[in-house]
N, C-alpha and C. Protein backbone atom coordinates (compact mmCIF):
# COMPACT_ATOMS: atom_id res chain seq x y z
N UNK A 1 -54.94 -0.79 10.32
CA UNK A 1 -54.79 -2.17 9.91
C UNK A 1 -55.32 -2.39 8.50
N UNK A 2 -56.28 -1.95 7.84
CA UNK A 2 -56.98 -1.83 6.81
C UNK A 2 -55.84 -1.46 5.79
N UNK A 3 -55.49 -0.09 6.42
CA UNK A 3 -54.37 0.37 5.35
C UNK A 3 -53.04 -0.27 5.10
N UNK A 4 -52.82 -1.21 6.32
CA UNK A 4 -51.84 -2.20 6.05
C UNK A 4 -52.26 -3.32 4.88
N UNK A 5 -53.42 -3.68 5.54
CA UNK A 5 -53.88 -4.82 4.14
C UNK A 5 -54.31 -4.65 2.84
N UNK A 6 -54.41 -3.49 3.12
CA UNK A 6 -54.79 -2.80 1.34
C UNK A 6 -53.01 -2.83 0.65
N UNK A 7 -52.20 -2.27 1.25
CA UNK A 7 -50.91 -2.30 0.73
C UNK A 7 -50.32 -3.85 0.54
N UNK A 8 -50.16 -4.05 1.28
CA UNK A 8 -50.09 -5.56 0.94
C UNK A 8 -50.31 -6.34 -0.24
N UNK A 9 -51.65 -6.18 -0.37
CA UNK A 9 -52.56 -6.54 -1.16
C UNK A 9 -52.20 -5.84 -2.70
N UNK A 10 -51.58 -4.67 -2.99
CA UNK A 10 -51.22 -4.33 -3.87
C UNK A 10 -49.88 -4.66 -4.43
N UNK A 11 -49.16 -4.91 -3.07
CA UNK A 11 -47.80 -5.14 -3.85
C UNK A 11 -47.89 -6.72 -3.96
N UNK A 12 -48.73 -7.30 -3.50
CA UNK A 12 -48.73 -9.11 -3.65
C UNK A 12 -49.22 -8.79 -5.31
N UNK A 13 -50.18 -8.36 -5.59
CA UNK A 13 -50.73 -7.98 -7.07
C UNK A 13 -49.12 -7.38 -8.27
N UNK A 14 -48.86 -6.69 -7.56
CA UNK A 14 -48.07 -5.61 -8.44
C UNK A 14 -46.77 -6.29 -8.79
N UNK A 15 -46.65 -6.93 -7.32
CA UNK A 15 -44.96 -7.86 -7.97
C UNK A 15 -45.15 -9.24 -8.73
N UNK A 16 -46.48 -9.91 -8.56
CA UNK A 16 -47.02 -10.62 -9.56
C UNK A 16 -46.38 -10.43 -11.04
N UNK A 17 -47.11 -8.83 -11.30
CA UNK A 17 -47.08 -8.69 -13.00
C UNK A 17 -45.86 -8.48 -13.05
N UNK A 18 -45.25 -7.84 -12.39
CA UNK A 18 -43.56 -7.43 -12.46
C UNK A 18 -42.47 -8.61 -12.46
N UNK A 19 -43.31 -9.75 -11.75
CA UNK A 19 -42.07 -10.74 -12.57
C UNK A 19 -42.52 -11.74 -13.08
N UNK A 20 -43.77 -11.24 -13.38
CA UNK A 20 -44.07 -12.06 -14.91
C UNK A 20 -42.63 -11.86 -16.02
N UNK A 21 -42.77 -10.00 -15.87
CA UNK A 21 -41.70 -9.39 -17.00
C UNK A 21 -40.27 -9.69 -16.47
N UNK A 22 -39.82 -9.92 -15.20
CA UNK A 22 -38.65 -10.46 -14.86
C UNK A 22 -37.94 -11.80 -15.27
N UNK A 23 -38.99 -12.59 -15.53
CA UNK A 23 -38.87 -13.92 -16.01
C UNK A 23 -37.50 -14.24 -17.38
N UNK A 24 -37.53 -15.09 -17.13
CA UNK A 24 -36.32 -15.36 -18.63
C UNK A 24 -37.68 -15.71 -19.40
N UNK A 25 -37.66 -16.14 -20.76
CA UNK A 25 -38.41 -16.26 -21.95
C UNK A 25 -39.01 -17.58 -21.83
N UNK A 26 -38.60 -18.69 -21.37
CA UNK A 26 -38.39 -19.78 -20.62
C UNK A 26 -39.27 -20.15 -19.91
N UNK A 27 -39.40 -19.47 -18.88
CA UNK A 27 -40.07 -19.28 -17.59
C UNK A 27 -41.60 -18.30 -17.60
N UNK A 28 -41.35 -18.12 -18.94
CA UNK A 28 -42.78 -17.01 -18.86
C UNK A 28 -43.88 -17.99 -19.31
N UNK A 29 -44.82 -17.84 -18.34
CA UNK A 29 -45.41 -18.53 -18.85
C UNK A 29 -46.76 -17.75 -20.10
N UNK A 30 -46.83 -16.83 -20.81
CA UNK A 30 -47.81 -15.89 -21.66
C UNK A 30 -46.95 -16.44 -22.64
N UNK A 31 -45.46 -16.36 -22.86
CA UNK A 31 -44.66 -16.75 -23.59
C UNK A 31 -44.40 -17.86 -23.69
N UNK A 32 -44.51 -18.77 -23.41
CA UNK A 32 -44.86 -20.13 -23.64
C UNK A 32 -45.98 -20.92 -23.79
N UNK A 33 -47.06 -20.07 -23.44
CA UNK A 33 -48.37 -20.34 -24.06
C UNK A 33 -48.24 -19.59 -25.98
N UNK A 34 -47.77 -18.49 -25.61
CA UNK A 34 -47.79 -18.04 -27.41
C UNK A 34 -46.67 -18.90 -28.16
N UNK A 35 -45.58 -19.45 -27.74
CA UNK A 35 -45.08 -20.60 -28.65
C UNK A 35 -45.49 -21.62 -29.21
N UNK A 36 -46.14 -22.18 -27.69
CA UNK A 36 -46.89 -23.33 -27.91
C UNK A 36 -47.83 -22.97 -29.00
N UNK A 37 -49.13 -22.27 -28.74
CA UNK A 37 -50.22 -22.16 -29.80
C UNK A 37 -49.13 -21.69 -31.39
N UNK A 38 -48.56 -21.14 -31.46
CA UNK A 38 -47.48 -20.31 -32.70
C UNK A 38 -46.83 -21.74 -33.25
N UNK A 39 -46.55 -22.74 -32.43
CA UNK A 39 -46.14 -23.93 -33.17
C UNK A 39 -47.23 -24.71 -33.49
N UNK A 40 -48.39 -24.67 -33.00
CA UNK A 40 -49.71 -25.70 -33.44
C UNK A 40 -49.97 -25.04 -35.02
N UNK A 41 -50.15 -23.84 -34.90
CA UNK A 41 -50.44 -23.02 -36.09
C UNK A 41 -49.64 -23.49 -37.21
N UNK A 42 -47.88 -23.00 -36.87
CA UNK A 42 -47.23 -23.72 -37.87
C UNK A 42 -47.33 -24.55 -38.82
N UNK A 43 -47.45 -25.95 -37.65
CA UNK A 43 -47.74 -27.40 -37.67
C UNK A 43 -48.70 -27.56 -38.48
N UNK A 44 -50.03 -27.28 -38.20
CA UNK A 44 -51.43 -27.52 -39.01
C UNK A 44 -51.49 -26.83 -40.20
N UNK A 45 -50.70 -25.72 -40.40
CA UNK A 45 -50.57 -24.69 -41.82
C UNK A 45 -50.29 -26.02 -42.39
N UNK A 46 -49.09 -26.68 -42.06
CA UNK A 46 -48.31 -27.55 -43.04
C UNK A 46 -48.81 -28.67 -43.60
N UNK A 47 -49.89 -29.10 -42.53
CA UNK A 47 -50.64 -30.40 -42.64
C UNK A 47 -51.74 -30.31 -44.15
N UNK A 48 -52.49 -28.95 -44.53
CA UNK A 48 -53.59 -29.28 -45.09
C UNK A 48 -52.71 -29.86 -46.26
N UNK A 49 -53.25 -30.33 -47.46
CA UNK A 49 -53.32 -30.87 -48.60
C UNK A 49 -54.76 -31.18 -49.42
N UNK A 50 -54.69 -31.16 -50.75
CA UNK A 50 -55.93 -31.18 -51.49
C UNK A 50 -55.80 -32.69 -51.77
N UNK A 51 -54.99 -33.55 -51.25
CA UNK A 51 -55.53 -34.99 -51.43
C UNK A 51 -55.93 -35.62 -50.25
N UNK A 52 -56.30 -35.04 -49.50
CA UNK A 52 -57.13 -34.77 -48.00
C UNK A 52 -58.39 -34.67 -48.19
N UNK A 53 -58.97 -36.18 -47.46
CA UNK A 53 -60.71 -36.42 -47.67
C UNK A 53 -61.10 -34.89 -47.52
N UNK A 54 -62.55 -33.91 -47.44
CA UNK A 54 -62.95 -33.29 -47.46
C UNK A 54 -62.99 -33.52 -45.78
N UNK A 55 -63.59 -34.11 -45.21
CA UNK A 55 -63.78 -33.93 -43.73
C UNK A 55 -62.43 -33.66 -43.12
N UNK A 56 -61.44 -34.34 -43.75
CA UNK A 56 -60.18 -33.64 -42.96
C UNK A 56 -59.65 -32.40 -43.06
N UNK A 57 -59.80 -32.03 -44.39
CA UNK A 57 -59.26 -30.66 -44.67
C UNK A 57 -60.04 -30.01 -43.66
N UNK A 58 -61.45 -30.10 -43.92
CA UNK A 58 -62.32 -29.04 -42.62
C UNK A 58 -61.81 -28.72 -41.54
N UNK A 59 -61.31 -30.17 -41.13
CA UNK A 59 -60.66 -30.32 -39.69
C UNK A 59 -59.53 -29.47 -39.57
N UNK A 60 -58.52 -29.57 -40.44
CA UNK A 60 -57.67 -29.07 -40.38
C UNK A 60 -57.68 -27.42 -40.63
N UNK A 61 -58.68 -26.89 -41.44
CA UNK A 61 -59.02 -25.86 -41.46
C UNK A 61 -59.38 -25.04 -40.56
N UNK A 62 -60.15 -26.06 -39.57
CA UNK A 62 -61.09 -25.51 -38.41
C UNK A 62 -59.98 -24.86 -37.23
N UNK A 63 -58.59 -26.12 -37.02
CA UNK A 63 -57.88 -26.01 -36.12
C UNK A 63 -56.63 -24.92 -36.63
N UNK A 64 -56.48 -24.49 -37.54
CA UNK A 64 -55.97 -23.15 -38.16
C UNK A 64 -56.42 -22.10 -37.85
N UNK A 65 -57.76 -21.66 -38.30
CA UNK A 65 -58.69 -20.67 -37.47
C UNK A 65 -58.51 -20.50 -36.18
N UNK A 66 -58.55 -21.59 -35.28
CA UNK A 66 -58.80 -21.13 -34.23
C UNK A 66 -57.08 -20.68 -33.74
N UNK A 67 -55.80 -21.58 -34.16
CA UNK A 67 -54.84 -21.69 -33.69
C UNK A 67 -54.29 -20.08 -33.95
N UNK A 68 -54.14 -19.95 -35.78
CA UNK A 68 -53.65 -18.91 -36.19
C UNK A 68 -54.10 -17.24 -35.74
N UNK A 69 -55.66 -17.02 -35.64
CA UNK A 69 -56.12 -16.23 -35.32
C UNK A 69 -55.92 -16.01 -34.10
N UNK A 70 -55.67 -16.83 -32.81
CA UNK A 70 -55.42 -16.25 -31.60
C UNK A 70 -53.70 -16.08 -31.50
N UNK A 71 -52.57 -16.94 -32.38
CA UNK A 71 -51.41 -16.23 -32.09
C UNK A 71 -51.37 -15.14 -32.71
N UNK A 72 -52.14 -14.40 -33.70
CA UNK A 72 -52.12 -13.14 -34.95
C UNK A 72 -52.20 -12.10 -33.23
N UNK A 73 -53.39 -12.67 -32.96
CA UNK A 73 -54.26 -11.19 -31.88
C UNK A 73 -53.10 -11.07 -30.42
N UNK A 74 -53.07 -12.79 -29.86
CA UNK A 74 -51.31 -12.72 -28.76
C UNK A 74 -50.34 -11.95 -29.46
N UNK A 75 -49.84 -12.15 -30.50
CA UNK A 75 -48.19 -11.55 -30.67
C UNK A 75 -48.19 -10.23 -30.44
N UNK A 76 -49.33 -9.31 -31.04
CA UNK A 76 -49.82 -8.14 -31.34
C UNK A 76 -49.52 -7.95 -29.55
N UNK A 77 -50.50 -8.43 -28.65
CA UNK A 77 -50.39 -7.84 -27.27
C UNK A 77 -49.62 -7.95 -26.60
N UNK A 78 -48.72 -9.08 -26.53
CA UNK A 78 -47.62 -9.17 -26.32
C UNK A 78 -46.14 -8.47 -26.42
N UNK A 79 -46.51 -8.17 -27.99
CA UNK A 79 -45.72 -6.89 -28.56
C UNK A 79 -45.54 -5.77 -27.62
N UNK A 80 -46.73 -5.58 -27.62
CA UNK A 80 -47.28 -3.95 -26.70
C UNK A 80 -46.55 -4.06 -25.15
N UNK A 81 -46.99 -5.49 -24.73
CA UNK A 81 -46.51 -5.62 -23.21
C UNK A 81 -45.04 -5.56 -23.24
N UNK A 82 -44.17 -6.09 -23.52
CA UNK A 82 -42.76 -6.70 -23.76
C UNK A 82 -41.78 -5.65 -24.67
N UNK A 83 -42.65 -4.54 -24.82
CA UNK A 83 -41.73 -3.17 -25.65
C UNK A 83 -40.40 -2.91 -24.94
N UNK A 84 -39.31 -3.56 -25.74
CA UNK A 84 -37.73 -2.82 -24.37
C UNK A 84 -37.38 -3.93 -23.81
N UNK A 85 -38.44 -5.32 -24.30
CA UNK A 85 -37.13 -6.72 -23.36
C UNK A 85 -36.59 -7.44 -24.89
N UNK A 86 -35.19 -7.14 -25.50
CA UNK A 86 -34.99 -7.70 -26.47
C UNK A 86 -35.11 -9.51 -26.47
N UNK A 87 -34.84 -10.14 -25.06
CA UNK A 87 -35.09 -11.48 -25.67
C UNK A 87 -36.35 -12.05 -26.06
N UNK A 88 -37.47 -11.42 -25.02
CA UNK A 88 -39.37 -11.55 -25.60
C UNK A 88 -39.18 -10.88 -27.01
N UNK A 89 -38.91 -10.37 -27.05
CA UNK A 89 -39.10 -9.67 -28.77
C UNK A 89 -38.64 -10.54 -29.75
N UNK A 90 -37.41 -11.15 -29.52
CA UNK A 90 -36.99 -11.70 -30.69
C UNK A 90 -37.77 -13.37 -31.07
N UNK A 91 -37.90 -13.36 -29.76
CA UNK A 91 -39.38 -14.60 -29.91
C UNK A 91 -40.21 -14.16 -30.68
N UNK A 92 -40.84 -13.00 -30.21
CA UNK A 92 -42.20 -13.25 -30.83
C UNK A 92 -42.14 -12.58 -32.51
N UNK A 93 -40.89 -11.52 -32.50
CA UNK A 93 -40.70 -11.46 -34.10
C UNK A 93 -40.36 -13.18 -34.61
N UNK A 94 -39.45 -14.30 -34.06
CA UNK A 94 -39.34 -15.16 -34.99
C UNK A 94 -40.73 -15.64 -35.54
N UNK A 95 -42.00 -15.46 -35.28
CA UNK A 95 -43.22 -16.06 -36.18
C UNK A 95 -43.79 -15.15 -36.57
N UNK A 96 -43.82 -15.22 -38.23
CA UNK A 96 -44.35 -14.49 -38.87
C UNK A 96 -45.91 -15.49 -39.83
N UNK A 97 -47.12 -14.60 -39.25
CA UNK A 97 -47.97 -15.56 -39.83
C UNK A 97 -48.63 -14.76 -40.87
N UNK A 98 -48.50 -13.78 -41.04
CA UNK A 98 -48.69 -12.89 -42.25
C UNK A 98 -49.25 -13.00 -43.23
């Protein structure tokens, strides 16, 4: 019985991650968390300006850092995960934050 619930227990786990990757692009949700943050980044790149009180620029600075630096480090792992599904790929090549 043990060895029944241990199996179980692996394929409840295993088909989890497996259709994470089955998912349309849409439906993923890692991939729609990295859009989402990949469009905040965008967004706030566009916002700073130097006729921007000093406390805002900060602000806006602050929310760059945090936005840009975690889609830089997602795309990268994502990359790695999603090697061989051309429609995740062409997502995450469209943002280039470089």
């Amino acid at each position: 019985m043990k060895t029944l619930n241990l199996i179980f227990v692996c394929m409840v786990f295993s088909g989890g991650a497996y259709s994470q990757v089955r998912q349309s692009p849409e439906e993923n949700t890692e991939i729609k968390y990295f859009t989402d943050i990949a469009d905040n980044c965008d967004y706030l790149s566009g916002e700073w300006d130097s006729d921007l009180t000093k406390k805002r620029q900060r602000e806006i600075e602050k929310q760059v850092d945090r936005y840009c630096s975690e889609v830089s480090r997602l795309k990268e792992k994502l990359k790695q995960k999603y090697k061989g599904h051309p429609d995740i790929e062409s997502i995450l090549n469209g943002y280039d934050f470089e």
